[in-house]
C-alpha atoms as a PDB file:
ATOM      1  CA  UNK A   1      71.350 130.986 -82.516  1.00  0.00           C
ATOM      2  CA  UNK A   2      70.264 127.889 -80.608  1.00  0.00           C
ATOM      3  CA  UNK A   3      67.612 125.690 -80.294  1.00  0.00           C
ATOM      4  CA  UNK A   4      66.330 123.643 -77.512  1.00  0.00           C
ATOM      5  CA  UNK A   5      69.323 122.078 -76.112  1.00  0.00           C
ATOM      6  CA  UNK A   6      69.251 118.210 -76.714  1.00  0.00           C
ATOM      7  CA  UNK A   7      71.040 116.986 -73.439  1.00  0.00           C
ATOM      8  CA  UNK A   8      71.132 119.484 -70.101  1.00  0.00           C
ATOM      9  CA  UNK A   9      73.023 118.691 -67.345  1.00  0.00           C
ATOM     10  CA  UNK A  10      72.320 120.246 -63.816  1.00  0.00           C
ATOM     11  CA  UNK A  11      74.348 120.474 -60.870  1.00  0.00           C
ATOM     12  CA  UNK A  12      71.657 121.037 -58.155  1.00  0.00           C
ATOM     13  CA  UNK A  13      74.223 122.809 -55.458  1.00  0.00           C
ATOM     14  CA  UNK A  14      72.410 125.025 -52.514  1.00  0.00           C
ATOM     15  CA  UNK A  15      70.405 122.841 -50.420  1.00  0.00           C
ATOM     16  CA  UNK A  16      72.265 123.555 -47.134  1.00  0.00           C
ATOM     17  CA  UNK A  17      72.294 127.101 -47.756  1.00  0.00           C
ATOM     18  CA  UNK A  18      69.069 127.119 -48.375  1.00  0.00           C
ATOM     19  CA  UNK A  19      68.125 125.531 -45.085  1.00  0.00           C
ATOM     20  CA  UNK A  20      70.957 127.904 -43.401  1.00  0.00           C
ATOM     21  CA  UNK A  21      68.968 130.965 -44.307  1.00  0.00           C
ATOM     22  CA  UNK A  22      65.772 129.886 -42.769  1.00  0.00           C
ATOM     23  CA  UNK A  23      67.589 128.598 -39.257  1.00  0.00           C
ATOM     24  CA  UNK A  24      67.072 124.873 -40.299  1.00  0.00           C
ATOM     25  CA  UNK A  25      68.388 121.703 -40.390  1.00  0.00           C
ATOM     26  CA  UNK A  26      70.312 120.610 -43.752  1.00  0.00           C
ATOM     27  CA  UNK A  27      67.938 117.764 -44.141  1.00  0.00           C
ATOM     28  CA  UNK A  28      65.337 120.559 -44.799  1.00  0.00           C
ATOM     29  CA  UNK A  29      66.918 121.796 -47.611  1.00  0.00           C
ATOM     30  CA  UNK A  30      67.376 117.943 -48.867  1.00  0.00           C
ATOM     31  CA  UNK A  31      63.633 117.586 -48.900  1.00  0.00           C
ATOM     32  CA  UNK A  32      62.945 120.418 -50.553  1.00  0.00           C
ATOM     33  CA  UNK A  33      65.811 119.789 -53.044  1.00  0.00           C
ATOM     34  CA  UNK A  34      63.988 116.861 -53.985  1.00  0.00           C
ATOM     35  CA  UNK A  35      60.605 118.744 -54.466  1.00  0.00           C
ATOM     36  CA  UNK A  36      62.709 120.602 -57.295  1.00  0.00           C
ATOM     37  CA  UNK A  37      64.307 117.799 -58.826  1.00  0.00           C
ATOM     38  CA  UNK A  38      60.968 116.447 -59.283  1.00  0.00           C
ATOM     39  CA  UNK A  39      59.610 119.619 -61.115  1.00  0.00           C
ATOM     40  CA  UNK A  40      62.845 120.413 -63.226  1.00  0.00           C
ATOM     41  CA  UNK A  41      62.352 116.346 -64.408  1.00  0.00           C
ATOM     42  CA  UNK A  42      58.935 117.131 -65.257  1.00  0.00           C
ATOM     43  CA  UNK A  43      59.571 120.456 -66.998  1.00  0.00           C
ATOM     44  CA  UNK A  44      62.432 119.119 -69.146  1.00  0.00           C
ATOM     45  CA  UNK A  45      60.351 116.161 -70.257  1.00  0.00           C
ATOM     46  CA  UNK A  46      57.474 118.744 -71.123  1.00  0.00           C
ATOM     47  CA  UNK A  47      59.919 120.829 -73.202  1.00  0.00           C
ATOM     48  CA  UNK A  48      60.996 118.104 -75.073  1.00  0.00           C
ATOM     49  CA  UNK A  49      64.537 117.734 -74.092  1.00  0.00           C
ATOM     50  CA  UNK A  50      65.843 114.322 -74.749  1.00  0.00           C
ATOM     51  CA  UNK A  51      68.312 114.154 -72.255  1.00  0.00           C
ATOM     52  CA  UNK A  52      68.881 115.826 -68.300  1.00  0.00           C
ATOM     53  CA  UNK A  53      71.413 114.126 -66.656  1.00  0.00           C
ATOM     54  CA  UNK A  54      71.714 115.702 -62.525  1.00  0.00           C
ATOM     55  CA  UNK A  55      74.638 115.447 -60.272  1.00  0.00           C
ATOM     56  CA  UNK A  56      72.738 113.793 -57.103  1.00  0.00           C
ATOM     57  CA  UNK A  57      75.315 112.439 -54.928  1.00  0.00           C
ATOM     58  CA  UNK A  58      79.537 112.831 -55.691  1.00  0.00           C
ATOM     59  CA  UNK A  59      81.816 110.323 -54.418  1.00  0.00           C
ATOM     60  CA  UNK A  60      83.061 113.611 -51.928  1.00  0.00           C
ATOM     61  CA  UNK A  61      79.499 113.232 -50.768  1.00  0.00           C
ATOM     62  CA  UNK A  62      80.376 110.395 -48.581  1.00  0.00           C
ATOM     63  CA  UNK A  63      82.829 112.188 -46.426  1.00  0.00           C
ATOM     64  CA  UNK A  64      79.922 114.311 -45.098  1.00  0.00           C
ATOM     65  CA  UNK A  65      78.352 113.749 -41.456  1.00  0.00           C
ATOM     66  CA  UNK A  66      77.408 109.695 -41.577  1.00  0.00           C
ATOM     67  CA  UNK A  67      73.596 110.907 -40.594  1.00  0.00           C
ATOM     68  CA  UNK A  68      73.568 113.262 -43.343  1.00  0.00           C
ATOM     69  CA  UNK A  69      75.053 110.562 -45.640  1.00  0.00           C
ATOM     70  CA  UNK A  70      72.522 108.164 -44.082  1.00  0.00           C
ATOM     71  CA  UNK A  71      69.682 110.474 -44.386  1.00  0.00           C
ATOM     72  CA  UNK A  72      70.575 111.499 -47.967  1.00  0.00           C
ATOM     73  CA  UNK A  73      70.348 107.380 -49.033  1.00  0.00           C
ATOM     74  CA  UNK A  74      67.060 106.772 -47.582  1.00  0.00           C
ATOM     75  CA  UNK A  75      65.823 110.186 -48.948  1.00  0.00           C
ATOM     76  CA  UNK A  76      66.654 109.122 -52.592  1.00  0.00           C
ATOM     77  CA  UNK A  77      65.711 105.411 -51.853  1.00  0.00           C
ATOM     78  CA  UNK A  78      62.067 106.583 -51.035  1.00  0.00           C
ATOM     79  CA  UNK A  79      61.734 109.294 -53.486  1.00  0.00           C
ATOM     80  CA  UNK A  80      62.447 106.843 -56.539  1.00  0.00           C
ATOM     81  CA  UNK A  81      60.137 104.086 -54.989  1.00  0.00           C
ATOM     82  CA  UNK A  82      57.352 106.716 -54.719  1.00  0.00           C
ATOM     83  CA  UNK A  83      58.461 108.132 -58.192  1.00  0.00           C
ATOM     84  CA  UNK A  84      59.093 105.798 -60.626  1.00  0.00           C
ATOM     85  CA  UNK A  85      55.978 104.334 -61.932  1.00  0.00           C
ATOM     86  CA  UNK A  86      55.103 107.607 -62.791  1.00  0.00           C
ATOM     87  CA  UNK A  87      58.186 108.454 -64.457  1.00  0.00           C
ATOM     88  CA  UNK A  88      57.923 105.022 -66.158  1.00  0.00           C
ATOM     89  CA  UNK A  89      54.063 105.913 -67.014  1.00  0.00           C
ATOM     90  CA  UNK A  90      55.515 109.578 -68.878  1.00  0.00           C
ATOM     91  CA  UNK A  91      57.787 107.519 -71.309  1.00  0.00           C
ATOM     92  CA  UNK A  92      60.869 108.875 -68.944  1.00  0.00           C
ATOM     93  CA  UNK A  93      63.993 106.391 -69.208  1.00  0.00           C
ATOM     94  CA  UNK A  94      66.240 106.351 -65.749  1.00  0.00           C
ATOM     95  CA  UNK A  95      69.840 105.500 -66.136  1.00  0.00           C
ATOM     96  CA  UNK A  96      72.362 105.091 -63.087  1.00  0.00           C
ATOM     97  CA  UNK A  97      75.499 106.841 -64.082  1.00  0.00           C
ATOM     98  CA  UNK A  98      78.565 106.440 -61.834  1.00  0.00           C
ATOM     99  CA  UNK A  99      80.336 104.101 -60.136  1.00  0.00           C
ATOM    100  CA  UNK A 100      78.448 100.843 -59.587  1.00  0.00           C
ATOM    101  CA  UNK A 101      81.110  98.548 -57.789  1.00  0.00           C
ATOM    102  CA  UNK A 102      81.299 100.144 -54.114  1.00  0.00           C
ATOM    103  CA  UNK A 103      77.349 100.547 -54.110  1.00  0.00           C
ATOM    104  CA  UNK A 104      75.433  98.488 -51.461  1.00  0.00           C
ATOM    105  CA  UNK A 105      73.273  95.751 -52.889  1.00  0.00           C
ATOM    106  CA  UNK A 106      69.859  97.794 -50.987  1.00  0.00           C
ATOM    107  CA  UNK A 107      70.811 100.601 -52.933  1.00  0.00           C
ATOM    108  CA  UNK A 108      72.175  98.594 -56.308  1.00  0.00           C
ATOM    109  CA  UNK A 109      68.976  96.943 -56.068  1.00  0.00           C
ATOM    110  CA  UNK A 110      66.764 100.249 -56.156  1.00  0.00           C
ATOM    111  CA  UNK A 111      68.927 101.896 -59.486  1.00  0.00           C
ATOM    112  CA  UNK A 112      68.899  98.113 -61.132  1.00  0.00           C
ATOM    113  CA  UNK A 113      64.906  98.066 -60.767  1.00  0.00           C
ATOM    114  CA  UNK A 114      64.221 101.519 -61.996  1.00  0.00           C
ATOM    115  CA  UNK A 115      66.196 101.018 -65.292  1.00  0.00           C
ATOM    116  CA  UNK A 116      64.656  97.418 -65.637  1.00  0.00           C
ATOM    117  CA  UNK A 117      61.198  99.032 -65.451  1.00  0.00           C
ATOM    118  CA  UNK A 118      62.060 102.136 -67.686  1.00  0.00           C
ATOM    119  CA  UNK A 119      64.720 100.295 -70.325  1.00  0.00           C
ATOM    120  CA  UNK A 120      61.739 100.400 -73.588  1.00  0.00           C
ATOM    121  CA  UNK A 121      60.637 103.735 -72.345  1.00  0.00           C
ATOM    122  CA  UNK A 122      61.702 106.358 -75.279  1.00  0.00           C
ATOM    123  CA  UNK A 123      60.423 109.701 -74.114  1.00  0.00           C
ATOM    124  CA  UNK A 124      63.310 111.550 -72.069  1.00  0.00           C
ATOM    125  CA  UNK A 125      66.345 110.189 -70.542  1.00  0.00           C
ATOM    126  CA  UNK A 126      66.713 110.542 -66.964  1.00  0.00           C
ATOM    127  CA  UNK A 127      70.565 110.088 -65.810  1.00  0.00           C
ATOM    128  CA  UNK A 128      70.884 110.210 -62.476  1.00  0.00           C
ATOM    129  CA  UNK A 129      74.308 110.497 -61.333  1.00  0.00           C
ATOM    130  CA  UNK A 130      74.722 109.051 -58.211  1.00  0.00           C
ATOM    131  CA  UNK A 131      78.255 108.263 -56.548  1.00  0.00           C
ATOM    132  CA  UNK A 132      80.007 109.924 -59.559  1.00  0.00           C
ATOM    133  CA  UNK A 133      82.919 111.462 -59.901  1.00  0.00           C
ATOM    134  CA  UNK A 134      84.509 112.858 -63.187  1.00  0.00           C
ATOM    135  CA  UNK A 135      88.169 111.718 -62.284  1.00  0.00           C
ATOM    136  CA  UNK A 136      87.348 108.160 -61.212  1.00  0.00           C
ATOM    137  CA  UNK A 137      85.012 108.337 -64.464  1.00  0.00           C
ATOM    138  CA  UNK A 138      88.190 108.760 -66.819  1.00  0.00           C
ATOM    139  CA  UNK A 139      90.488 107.146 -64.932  1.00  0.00           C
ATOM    140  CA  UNK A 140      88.068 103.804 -64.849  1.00  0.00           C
ATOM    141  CA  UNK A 141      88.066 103.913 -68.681  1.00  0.00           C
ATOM    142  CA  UNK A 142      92.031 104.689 -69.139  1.00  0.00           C
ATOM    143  CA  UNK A 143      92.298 101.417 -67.054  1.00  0.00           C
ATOM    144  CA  UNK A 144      89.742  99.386 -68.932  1.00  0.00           C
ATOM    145  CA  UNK A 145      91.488 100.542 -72.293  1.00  0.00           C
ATOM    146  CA  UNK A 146      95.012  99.573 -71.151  1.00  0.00           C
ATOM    147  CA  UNK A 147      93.420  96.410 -69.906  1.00  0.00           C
ATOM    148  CA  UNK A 148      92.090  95.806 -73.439  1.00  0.00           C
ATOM    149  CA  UNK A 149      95.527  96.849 -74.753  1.00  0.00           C
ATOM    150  CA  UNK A 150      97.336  94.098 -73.223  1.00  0.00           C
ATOM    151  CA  UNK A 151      94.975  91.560 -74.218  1.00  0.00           C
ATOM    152  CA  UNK A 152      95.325  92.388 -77.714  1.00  0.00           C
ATOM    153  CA  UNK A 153      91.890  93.016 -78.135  1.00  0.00           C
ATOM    154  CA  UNK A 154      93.047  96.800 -79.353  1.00  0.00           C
ATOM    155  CA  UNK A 155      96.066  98.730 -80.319  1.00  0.00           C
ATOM    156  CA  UNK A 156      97.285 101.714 -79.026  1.00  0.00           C
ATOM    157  CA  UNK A 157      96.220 103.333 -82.290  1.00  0.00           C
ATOM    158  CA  UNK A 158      92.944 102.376 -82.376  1.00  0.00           C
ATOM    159  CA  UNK A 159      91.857 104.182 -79.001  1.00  0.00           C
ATOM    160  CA  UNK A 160      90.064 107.650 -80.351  1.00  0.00           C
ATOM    161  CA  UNK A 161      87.808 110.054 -78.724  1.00  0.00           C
ATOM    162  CA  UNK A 162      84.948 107.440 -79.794  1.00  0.00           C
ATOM    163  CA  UNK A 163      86.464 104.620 -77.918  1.00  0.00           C
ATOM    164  CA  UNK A 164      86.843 106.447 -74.882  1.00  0.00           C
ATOM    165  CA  UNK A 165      82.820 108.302 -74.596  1.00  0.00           C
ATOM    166  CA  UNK A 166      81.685 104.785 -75.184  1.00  0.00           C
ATOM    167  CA  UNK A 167      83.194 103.414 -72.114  1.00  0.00           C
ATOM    168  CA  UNK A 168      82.376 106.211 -70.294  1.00  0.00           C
ATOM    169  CA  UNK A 169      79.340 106.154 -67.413  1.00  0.00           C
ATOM    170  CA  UNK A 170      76.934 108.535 -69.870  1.00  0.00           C
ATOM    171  CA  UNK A 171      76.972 105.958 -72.804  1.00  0.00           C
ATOM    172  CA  UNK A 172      74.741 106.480 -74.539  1.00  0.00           C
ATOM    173  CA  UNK A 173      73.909 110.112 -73.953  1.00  0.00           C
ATOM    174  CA  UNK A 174      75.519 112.514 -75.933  1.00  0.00           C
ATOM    175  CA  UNK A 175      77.655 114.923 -74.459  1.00  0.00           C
ATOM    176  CA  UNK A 176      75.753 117.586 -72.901  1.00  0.00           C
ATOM    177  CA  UNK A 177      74.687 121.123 -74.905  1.00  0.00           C
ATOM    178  CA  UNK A 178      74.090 123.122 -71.460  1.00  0.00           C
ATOM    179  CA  UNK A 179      75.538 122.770 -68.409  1.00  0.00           C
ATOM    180  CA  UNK A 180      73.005 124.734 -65.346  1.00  0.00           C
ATOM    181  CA  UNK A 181      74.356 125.238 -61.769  1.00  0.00           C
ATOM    182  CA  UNK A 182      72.450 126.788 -59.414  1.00  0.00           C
ATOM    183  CA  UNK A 183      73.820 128.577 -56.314  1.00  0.00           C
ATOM    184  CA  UNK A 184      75.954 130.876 -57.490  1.00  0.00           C
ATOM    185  CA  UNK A 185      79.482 128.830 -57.652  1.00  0.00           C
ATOM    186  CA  UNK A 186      81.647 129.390 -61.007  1.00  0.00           C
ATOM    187  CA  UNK A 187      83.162 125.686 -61.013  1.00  0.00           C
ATOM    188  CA  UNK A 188      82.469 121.983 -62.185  1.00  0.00           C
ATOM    189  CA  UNK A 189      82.963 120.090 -59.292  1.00  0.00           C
ATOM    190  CA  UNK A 190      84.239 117.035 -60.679  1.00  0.00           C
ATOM    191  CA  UNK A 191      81.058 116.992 -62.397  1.00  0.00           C
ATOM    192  CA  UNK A 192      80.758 115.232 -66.628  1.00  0.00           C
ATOM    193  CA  UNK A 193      85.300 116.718 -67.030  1.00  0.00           C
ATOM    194  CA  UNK A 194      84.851 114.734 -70.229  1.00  0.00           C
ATOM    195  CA  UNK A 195      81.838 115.453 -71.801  1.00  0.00           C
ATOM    196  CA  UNK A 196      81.871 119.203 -70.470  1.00  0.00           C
ATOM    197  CA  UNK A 197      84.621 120.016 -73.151  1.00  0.00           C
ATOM    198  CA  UNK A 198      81.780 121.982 -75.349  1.00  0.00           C
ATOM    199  CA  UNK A 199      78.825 122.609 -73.007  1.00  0.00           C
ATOM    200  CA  UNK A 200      76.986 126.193 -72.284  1.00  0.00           C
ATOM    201  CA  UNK A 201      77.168 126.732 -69.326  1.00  0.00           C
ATOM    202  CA  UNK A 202      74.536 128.829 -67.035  1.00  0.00           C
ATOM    203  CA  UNK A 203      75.295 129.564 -63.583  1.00  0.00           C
ATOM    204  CA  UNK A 204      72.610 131.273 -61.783  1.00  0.00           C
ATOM    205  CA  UNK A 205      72.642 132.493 -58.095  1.00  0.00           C
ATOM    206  CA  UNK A 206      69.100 130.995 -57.146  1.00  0.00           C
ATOM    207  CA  UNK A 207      69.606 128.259 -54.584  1.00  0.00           C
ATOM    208  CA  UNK A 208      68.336 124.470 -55.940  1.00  0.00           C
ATOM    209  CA  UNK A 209      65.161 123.995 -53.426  1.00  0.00           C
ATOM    210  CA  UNK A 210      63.983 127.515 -54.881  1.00  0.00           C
ATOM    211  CA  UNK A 211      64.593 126.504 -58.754  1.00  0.00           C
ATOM    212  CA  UNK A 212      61.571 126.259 -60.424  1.00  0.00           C
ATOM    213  CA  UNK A 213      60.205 126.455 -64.077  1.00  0.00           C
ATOM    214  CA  UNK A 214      60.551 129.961 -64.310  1.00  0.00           C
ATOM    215  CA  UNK A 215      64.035 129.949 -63.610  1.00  0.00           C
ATOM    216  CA  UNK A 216      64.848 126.636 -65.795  1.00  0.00           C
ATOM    217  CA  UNK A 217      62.769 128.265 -68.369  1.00  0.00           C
ATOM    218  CA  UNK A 218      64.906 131.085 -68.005  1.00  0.00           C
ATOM    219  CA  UNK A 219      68.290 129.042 -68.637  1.00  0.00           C
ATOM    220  CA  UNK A 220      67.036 127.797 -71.893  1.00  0.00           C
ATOM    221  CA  UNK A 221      66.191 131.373 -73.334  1.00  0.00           C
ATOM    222  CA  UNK A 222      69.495 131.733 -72.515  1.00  0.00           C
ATOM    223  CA  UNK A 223      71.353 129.041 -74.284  1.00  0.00           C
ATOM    224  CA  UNK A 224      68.928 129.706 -77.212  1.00  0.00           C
ATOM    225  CA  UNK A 225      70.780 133.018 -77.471  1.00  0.00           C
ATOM    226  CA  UNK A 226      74.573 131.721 -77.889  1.00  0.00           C
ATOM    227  CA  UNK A 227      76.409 131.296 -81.346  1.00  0.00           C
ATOM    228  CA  UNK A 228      77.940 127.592 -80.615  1.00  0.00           C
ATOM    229  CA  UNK A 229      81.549 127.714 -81.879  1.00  0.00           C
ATOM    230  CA  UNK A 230      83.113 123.938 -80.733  1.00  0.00           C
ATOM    231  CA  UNK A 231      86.605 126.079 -80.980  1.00  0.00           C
ATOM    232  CA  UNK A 232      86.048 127.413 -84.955  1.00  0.00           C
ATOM    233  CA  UNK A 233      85.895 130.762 -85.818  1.00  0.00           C
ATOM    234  CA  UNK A 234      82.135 132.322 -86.664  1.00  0.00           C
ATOM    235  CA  UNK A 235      82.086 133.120 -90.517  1.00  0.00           C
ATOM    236  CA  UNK A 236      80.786 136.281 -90.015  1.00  0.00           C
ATOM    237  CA  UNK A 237      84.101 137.012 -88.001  1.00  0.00           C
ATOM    238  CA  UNK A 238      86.640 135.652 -90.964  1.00  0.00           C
END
């Protein structure tokens, strides 16, 4: 049996469905994505988990419609403006995680401030990840570590599983103990490919914009219910 999970990840999927069903615009279902993400940060912090780390924006995302990409950046831009002195004021510590170097200096700027602000804070950690993408993730540390390699700074032996998570964009987070995705979809989508090597995971059919405490309450029971093996057999089983 489990515990409280120390690190949850979410994949918040659903918010154009969501808006489908009712006959309305996808930004609809943005806005009231955002309502959610607001109380599942809220609700985790409450709980006591140390770490919740959402997948906000993949680097797929910006082959969508430019107005919905457009839409999308000025809909996180506010939100965090509007949000973080309270987040900072609940001990909550915001961490960008993805890829920093094709970001625009606007939105740099906005993810720069809000870990600035929140760096002493040591209530929950708040990773945010935002133009991510699991691939790009390891492939960005395979080429720092060759890159180190030639310098002579390491050998070839010396790279471990403990010099690769500390170059990767979570550092320091742990790798996460439950992994939730909401809409009903059975796959990662390019989301933590490292880190997910031992997760829970709980998949759940409700759509993000409708996920509320109840229902993240609900995926918690859940994981509190599993026998974690990490690939070893159970020795009741032997």
């Amino acid at each position: 049996m489990n515990g409280l999970p120390a690190h949850v990840a979410i994949i918040m999927d659903g918010n154009g469905r969501w808006a489908s069903r009712r006959a309305l615009p996808r930004f609809f279902g943005h806005r009231q994505g955002v309502k959610a993400l607001k109380t599942a940060v809220r609700y985790a912090s409450r709980r006591g988990i140390g770490a919740l780390t959402v997948y906000a924006f993949s680097t797929e995302n910006w082959t969508r419609p430019r107005e919905e990409v457009d839409f999308l950046m000025d809909l996180m831009h506010k939100t965090f403006v509007q949000e973080i002195e309270e987040l900072h004021r609940e001990g909550v510590r915001i961490q960008l995680v993805g890829d920093r170097s094709t970001l625009s200096p606007d939105i740099l700027k906005v993810w720069n401030d809000a870990e600035e602000i929140t760096r002493q804070n040591t209530g929950m950690t708040f990773n945010v990840a935002f133009n991510y993408g699991g691939r790009q993730e390891i492939l960005n540390v395979v080429q720092a570590l060759v890159g180190q390699v030639d310098k002579g700074e390491i050998t070839v032996d010396e790279i471990t599983e403990t010099t690769i998570s500390r170059l990767l964009y979570t550092h320091p987070t742990p790798d996460p103990d439950l992994i939730i995705r909401t809409g009903g979809e059975m796959r990662l989508s390019n989301f933590l490919l490292w880190q997910a090597a031992y997760s829970e995971f709980y998949v759940t059919d409700v759509l993000w914009p409708d996920f509320g405490e109840d229902d993240f309450e609900r995926a918690l029971q859940d994981y509190s219910g599993r026998e974690r093996r990490f690939g070893q057999v159970l020795a009741k089983e032997q």
